[in-house]
C-alpha atoms as a PDB file:
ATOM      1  CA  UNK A   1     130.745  93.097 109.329  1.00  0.00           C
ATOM      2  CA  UNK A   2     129.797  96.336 107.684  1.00  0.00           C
ATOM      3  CA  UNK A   3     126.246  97.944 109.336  1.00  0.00           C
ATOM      4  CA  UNK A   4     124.832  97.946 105.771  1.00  0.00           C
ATOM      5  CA  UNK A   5     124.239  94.356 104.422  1.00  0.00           C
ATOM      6  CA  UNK A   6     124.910  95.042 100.450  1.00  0.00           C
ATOM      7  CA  UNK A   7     121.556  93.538  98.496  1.00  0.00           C
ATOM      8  CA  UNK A   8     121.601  94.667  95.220  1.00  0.00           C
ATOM      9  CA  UNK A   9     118.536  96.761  93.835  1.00  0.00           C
ATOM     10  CA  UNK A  10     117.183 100.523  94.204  1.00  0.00           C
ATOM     11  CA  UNK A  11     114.853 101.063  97.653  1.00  0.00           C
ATOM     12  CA  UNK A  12     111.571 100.991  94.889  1.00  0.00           C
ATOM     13  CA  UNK A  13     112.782  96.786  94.016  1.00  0.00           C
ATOM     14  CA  UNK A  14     113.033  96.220  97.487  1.00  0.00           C
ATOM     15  CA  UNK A  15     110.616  94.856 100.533  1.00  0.00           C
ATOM     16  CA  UNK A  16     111.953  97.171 102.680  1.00  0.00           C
ATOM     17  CA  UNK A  17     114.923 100.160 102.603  1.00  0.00           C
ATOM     18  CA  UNK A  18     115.954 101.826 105.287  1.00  0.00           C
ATOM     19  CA  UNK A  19     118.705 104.234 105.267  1.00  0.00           C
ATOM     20  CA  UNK A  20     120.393 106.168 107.751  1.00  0.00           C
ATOM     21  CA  UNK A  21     117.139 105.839 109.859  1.00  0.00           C
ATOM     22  CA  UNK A  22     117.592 107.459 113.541  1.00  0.00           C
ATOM     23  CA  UNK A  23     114.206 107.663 115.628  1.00  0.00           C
ATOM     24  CA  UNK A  24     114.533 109.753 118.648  1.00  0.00           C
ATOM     25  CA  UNK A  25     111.580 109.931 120.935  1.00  0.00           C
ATOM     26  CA  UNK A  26     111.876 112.804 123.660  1.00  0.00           C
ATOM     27  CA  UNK A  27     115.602 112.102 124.911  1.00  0.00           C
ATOM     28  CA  UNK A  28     115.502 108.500 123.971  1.00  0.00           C
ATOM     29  CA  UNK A  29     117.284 107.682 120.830  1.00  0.00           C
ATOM     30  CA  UNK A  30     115.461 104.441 119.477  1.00  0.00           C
ATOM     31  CA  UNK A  31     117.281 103.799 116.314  1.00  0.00           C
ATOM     32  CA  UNK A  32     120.567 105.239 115.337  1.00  0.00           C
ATOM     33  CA  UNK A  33     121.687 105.437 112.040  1.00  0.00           C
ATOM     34  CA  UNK A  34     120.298 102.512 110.298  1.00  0.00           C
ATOM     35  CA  UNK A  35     120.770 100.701 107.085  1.00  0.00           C
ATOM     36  CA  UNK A  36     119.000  97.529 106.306  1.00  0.00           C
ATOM     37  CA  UNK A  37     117.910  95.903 102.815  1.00  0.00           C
ATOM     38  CA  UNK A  38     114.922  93.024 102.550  1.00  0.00           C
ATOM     39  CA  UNK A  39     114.792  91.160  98.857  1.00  0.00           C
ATOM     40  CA  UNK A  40     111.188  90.086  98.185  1.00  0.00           C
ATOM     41  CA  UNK A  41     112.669  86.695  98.399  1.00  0.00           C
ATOM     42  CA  UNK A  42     114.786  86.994 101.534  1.00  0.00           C
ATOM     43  CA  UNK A  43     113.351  85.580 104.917  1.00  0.00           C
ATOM     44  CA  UNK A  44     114.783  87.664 108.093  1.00  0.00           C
ATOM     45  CA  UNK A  45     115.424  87.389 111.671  1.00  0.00           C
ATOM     46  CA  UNK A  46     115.546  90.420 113.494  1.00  0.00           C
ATOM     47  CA  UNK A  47     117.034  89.426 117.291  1.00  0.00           C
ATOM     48  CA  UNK A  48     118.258  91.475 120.037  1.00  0.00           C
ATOM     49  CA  UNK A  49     117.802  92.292 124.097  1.00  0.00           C
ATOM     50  CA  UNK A  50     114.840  94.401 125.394  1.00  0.00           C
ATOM     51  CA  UNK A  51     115.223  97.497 124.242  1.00  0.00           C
ATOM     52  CA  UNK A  52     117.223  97.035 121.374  1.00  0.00           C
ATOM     53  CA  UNK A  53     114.825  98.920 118.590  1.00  0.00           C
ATOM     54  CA  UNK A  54     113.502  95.607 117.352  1.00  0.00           C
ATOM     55  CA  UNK A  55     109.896  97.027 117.759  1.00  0.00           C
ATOM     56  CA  UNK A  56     110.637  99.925 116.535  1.00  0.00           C
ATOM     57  CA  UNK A  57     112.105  99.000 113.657  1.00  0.00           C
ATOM     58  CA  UNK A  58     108.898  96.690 112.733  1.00  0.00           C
ATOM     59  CA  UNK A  59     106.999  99.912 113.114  1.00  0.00           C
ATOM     60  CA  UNK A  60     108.681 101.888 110.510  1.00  0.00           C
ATOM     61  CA  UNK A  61     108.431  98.780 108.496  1.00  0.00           C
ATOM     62  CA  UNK A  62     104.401  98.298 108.625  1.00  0.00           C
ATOM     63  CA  UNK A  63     104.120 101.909 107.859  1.00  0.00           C
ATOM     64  CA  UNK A  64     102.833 102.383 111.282  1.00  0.00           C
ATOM     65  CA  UNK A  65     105.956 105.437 112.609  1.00  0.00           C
ATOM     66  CA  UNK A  66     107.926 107.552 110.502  1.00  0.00           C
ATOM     67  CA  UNK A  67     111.614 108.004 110.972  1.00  0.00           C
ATOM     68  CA  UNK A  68     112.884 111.355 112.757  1.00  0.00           C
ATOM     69  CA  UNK A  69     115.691 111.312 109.982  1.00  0.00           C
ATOM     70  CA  UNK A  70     116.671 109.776 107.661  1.00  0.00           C
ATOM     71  CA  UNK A  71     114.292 107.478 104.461  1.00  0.00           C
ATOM     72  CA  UNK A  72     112.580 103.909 104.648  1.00  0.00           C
ATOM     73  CA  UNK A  73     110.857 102.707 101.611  1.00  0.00           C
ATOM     74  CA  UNK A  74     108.550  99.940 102.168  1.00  0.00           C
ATOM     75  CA  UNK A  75     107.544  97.443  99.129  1.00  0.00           C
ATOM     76  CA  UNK A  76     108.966 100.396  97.004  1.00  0.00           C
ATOM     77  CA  UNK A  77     106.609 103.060  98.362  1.00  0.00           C
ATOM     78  CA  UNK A  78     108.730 106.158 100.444  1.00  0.00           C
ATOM     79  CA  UNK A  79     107.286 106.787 103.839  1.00  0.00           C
ATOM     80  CA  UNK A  80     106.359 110.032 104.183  1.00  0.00           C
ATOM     81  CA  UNK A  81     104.981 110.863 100.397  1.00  0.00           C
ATOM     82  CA  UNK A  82     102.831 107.907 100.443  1.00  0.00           C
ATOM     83  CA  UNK A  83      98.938 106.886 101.696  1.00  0.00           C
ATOM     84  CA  UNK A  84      99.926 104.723 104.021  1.00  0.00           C
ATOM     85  CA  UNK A  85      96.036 103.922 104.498  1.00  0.00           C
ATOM     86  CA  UNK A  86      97.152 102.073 100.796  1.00  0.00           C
ATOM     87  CA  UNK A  87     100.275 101.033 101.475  1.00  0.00           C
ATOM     88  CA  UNK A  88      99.231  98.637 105.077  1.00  0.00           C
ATOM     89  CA  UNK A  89      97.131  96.326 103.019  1.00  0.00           C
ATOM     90  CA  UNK A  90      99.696  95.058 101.213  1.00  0.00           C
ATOM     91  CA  UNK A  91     101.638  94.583 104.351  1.00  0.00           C
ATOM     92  CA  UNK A  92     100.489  91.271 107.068  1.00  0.00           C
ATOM     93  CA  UNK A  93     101.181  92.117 110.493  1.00  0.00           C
ATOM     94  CA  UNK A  94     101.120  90.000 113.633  1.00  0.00           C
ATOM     95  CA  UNK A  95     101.790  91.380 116.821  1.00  0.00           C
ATOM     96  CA  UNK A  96     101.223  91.882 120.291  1.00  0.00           C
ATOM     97  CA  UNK A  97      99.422  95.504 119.587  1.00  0.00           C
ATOM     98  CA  UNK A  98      97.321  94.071 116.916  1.00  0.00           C
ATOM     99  CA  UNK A  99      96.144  90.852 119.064  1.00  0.00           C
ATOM    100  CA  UNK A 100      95.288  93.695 121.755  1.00  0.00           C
ATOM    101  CA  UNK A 101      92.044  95.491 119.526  1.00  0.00           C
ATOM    102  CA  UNK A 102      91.160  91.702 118.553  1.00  0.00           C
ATOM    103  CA  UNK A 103      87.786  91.512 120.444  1.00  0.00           C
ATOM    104  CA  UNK A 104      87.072  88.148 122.792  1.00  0.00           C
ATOM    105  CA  UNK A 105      83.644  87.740 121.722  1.00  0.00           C
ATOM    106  CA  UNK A 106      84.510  87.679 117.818  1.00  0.00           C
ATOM    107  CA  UNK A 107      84.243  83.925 116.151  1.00  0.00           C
ATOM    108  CA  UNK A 108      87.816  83.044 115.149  1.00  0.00           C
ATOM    109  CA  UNK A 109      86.772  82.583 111.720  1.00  0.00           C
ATOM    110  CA  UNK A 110      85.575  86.319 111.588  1.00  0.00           C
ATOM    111  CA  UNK A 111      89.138  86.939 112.942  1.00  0.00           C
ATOM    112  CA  UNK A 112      90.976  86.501 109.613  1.00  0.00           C
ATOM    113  CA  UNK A 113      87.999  86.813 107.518  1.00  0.00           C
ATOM    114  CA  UNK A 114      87.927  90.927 108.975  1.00  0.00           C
ATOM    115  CA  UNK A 115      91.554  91.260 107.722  1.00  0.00           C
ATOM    116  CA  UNK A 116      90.100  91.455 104.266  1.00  0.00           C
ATOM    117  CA  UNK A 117      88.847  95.254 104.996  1.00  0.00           C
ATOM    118  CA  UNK A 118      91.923  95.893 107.385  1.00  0.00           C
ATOM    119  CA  UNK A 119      89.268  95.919 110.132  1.00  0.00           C
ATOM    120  CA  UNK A 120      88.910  94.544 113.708  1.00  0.00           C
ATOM    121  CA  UNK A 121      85.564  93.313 114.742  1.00  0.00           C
ATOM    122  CA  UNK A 122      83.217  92.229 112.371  1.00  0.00           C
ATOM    123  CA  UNK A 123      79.915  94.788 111.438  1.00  0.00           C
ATOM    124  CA  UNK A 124      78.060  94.889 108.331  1.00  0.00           C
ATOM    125  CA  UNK A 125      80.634  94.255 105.772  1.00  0.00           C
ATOM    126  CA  UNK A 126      79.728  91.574 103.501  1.00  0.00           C
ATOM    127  CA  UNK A 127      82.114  89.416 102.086  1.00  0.00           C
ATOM    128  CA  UNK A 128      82.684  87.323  98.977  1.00  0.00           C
ATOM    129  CA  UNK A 129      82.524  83.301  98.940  1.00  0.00           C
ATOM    130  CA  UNK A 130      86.223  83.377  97.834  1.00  0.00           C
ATOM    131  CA  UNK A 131      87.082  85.626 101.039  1.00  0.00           C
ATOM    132  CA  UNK A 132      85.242  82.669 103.158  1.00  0.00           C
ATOM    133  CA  UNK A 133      87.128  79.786 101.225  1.00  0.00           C
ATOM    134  CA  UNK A 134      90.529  81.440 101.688  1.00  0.00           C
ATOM    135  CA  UNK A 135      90.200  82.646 105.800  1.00  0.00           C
ATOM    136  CA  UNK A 136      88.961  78.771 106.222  1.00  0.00           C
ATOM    137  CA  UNK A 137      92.423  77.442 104.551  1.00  0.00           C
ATOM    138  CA  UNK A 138      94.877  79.699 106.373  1.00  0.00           C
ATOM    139  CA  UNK A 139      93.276  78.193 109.739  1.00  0.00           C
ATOM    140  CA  UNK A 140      93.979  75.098 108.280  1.00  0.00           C
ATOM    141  CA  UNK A 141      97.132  75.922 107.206  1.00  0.00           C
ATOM    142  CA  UNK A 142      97.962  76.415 110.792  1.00  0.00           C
ATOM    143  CA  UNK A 143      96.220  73.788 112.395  1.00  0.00           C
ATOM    144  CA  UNK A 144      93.340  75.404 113.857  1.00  0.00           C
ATOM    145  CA  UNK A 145      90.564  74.985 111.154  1.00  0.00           C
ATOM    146  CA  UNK A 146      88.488  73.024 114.079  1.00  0.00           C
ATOM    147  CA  UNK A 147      88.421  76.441 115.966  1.00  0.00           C
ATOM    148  CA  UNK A 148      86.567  78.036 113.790  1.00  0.00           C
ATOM    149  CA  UNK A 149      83.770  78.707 115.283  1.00  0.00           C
ATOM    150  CA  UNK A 150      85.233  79.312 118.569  1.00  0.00           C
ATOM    151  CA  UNK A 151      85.322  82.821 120.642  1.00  0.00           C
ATOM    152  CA  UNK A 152      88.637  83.819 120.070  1.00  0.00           C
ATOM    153  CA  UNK A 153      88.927  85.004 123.878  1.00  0.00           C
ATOM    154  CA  UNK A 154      88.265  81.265 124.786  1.00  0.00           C
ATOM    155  CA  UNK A 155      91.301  80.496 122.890  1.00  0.00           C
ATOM    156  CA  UNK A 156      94.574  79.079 124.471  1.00  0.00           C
ATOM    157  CA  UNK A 157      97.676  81.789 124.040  1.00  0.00           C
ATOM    158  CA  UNK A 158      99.299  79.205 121.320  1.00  0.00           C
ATOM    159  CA  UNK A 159      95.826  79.232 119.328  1.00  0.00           C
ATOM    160  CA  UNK A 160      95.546  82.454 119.081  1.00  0.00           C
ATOM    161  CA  UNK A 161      99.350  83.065 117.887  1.00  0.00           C
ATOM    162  CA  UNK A 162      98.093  80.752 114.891  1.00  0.00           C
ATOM    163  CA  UNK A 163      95.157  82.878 114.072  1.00  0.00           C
ATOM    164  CA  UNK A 164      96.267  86.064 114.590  1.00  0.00           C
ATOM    165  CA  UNK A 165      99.482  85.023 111.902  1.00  0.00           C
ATOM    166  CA  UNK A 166      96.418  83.268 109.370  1.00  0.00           C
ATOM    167  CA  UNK A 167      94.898  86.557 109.939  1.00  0.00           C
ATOM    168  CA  UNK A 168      98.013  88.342 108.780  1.00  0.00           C
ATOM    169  CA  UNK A 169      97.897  86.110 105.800  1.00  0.00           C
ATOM    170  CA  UNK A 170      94.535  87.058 104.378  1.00  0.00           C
ATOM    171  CA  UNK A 171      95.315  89.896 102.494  1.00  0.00           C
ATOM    172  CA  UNK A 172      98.308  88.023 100.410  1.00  0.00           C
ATOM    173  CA  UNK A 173     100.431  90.885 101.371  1.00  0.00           C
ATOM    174  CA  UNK A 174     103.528  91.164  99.602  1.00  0.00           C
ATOM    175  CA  UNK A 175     105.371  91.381 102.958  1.00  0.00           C
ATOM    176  CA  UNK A 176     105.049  89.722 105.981  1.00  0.00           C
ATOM    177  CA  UNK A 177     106.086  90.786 109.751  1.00  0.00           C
ATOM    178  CA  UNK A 178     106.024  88.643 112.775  1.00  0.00           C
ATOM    179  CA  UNK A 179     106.446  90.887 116.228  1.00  0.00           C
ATOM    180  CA  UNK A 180     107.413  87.784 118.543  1.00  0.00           C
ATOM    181  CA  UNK A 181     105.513  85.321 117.508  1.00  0.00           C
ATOM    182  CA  UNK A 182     106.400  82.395 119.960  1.00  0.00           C
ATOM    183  CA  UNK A 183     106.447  84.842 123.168  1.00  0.00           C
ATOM    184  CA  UNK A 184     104.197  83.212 126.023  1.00  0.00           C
ATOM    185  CA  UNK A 185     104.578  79.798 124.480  1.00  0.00           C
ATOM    186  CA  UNK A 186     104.818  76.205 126.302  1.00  0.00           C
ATOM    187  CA  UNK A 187     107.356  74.134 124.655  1.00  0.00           C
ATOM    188  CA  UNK A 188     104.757  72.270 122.280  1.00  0.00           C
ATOM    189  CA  UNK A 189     103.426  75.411 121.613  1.00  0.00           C
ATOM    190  CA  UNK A 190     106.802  76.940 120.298  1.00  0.00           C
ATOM    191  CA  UNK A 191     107.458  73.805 118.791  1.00  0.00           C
ATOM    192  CA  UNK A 192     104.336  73.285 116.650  1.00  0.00           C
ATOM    193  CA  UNK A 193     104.398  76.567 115.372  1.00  0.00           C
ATOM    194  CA  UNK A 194     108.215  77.122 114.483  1.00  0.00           C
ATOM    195  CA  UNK A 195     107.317  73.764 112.467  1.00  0.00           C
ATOM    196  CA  UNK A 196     104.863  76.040 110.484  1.00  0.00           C
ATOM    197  CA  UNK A 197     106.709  78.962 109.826  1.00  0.00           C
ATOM    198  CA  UNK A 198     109.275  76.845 108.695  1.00  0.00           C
ATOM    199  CA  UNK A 199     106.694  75.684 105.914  1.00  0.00           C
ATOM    200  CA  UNK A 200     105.799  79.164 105.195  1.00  0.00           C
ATOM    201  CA  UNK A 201     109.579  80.055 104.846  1.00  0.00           C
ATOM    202  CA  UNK A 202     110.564  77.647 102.467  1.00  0.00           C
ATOM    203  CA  UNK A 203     107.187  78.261 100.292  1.00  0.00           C
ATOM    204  CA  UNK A 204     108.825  80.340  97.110  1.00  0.00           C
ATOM    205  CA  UNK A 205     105.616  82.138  96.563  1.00  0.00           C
ATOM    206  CA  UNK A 206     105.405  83.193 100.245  1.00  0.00           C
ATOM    207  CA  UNK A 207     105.828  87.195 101.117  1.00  0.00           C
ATOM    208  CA  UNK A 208     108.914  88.768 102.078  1.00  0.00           C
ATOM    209  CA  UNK A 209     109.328  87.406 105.900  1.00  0.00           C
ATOM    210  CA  UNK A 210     110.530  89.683 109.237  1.00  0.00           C
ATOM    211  CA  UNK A 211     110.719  87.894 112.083  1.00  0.00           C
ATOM    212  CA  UNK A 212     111.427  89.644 115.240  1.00  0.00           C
ATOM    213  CA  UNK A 213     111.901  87.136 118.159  1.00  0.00           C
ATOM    214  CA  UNK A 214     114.540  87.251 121.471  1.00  0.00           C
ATOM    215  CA  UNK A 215     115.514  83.578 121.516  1.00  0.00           C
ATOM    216  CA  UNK A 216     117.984  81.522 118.778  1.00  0.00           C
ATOM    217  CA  UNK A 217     115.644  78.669 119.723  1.00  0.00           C
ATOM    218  CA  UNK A 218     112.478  80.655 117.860  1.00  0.00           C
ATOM    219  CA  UNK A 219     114.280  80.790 115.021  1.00  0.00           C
ATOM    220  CA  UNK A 220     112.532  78.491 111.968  1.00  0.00           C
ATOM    221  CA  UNK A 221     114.076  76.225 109.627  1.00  0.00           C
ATOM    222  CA  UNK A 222     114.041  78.481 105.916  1.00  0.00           C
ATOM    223  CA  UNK A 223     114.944  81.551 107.820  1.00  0.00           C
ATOM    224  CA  UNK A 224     117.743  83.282 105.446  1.00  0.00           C
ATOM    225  CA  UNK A 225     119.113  86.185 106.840  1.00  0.00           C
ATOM    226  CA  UNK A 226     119.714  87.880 110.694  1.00  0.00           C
ATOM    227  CA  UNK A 227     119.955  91.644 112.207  1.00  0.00           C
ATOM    228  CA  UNK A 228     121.265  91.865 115.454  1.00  0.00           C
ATOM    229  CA  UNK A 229     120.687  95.040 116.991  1.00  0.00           C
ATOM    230  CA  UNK A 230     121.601  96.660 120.300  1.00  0.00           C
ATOM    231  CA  UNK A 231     120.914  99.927 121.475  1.00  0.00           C
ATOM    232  CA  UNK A 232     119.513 100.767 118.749  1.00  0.00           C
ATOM    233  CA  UNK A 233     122.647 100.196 116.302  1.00  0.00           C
ATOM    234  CA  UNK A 234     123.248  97.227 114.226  1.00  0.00           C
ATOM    235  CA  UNK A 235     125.697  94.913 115.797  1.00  0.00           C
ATOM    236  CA  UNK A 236     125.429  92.533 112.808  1.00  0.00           C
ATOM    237  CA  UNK A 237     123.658  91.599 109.450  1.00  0.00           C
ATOM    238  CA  UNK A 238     123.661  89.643 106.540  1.00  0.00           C
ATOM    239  CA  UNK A 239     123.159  85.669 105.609  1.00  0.00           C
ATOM    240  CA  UNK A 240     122.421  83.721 109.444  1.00  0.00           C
ATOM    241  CA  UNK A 241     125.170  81.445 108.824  1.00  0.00           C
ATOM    242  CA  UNK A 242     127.393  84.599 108.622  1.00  0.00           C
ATOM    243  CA  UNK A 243     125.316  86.284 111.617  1.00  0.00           C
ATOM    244  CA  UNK A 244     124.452  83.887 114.085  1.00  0.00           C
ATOM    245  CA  UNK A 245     128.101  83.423 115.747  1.00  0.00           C
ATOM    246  CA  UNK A 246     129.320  83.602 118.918  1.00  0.00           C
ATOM    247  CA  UNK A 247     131.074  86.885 118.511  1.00  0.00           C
ATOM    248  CA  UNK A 248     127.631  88.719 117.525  1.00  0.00           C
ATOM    249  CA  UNK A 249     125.546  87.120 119.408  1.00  0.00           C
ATOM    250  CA  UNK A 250     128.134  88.049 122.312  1.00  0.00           C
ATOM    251  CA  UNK A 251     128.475  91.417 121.050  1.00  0.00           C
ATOM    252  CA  UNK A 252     124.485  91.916 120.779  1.00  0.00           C
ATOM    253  CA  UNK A 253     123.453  90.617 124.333  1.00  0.00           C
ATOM    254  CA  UNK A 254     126.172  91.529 126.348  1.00  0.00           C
ATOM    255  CA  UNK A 255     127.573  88.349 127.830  1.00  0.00           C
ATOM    256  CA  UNK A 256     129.689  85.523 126.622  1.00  0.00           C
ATOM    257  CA  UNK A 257     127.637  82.975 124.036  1.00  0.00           C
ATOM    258  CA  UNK A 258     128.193  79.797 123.044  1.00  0.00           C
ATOM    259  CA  UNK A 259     126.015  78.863 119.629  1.00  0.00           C
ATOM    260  CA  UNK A 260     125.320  75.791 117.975  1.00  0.00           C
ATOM    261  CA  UNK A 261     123.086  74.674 114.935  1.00  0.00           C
ATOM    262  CA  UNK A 262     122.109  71.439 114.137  1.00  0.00           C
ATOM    263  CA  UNK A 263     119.977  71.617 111.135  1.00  0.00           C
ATOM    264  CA  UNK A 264     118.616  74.688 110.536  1.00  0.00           C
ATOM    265  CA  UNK A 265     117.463  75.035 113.879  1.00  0.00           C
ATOM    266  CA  UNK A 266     119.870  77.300 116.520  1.00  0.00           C
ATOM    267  CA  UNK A 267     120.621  77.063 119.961  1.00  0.00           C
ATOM    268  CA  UNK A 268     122.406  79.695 122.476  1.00  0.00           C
ATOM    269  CA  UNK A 269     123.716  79.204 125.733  1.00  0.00           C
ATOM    270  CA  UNK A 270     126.202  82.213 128.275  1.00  0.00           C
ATOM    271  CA  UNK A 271     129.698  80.766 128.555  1.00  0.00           C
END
């Protein structure tokens, strides 16, 4: 399978464009020649081992690290010759780094309601009643709406992976990037909220999706495209029916896999 996955349209039509991206960090070479392509309407997986670039590659893509060569365009704007102060509110981001500066003692309603001036910890913004109205549905969307009022630090670790994606939600950003959503999850936990994102994947007037997970299992229902990377090449890419076989998935990890779907939802298991 070629390293570039051929969706049509010029890097300024697209979610995301990344071309011949390497990212070298001291003597560490994180990325390495990189080509990816993300429609507004395309839903991805991005899966690979530890150290694979996955992380990496989600921070070039929220406009938080610039590429050492190469050119990424993100929801048409060029890294580099762009605010990217602008560019981040149009972009939701969950993950681990954010959930980090999310303070314990803040109300989880005040959570997602602070995404609305890309801040953490509520001061002395004020906020409009339609702000208020909208942070209350997204934790209901995701099943949490009775929390509202909680401490967020009080929260179990499946909680707080629903309100820290509602938070990512506020803003309606135009794209949307998950940084391992489901990691520390009990079973119900994974379960309940791979049932949601599978709601917010198949929702036509949801934001360009990037989901960056480890496990086949994490993968949600409405998910329409994979990357597998390893070492920080691409082993793999383009629709997940095409992607998610056993000679990638093999290729990407490093060990013999078996793979099976059964609707929508895959499984992996070493040979």
């Amino acid at each position: 399978m070629p390293d570039a996955y051929p969706t049509d349209g010029s890097p300024e039509d697209l979610a995301i464009a990344v071309d011949g991206v390497r990212v070298v960090r001291g003597q560490n070479v994180l990325l390495d020649d990189l080509n990816w392509r993300v429609a507004p309407e395309e839903r991805w997986v991005v899966l690979g081992p530890n150290g694979a670039g996955k992380t990496t590659l989600l921070a070039l893509a929220s406009g938080r690290m610039h590429p050492t060569t190469g050119t990424v365009h993100v929801l048409g704007e060029r890294l580099g010759a762009v605010d990217v102060f602008e560019l981040r509110p149009r972009i939701g981001l969950s993950s681990a780094a954010m959930a980090d500066r999310i303070p314990p003692e803040e109300t989880v309603h005040d959570v997602v309601l602070t995404a609305a001036y890309a801040v953490v910890g509520r001061f002395r913004e004020e906020y409009e009643a339609l702000d208020d109205v909208r942070a209350r549905a997204l934790l209901d969307q995701f099943g949490v709406a009775q929390l509202a009022e909680r401490r967020y630090g009080t929260l179990s670790e499946g909680e707080r992976k629903r309100v820290q994606i509602a938070r990512a939600l506020m803003t309606d950003p135009e794209l949307l990037l998950l940084d391992e959503p489901a990691a520390g999850l009990d079973l119900g936990g994974r379960e309940d909220l791979v049932r949601r994102l599978a709601e917010l994947a198949s929702d036509e007037t949801a934001p360009a999706l990037v989901l960056v997970t480890h496990h086949v299992e994490e993968i949600p229902p409405g998910i329409t495209h994979a990357l597998l990377l390893r070492g920080g090449k691409a082993v793999a890419q383009g629709k997940i029916g095409d992607v998610l076989v056993p000679e990638h998935l093999s290729a990407a990890f490093g060990l013999p896999l078996a793979v099976h779907d059964e609707a929508g939802r895959y499984y992996a298991r070493a040979i």
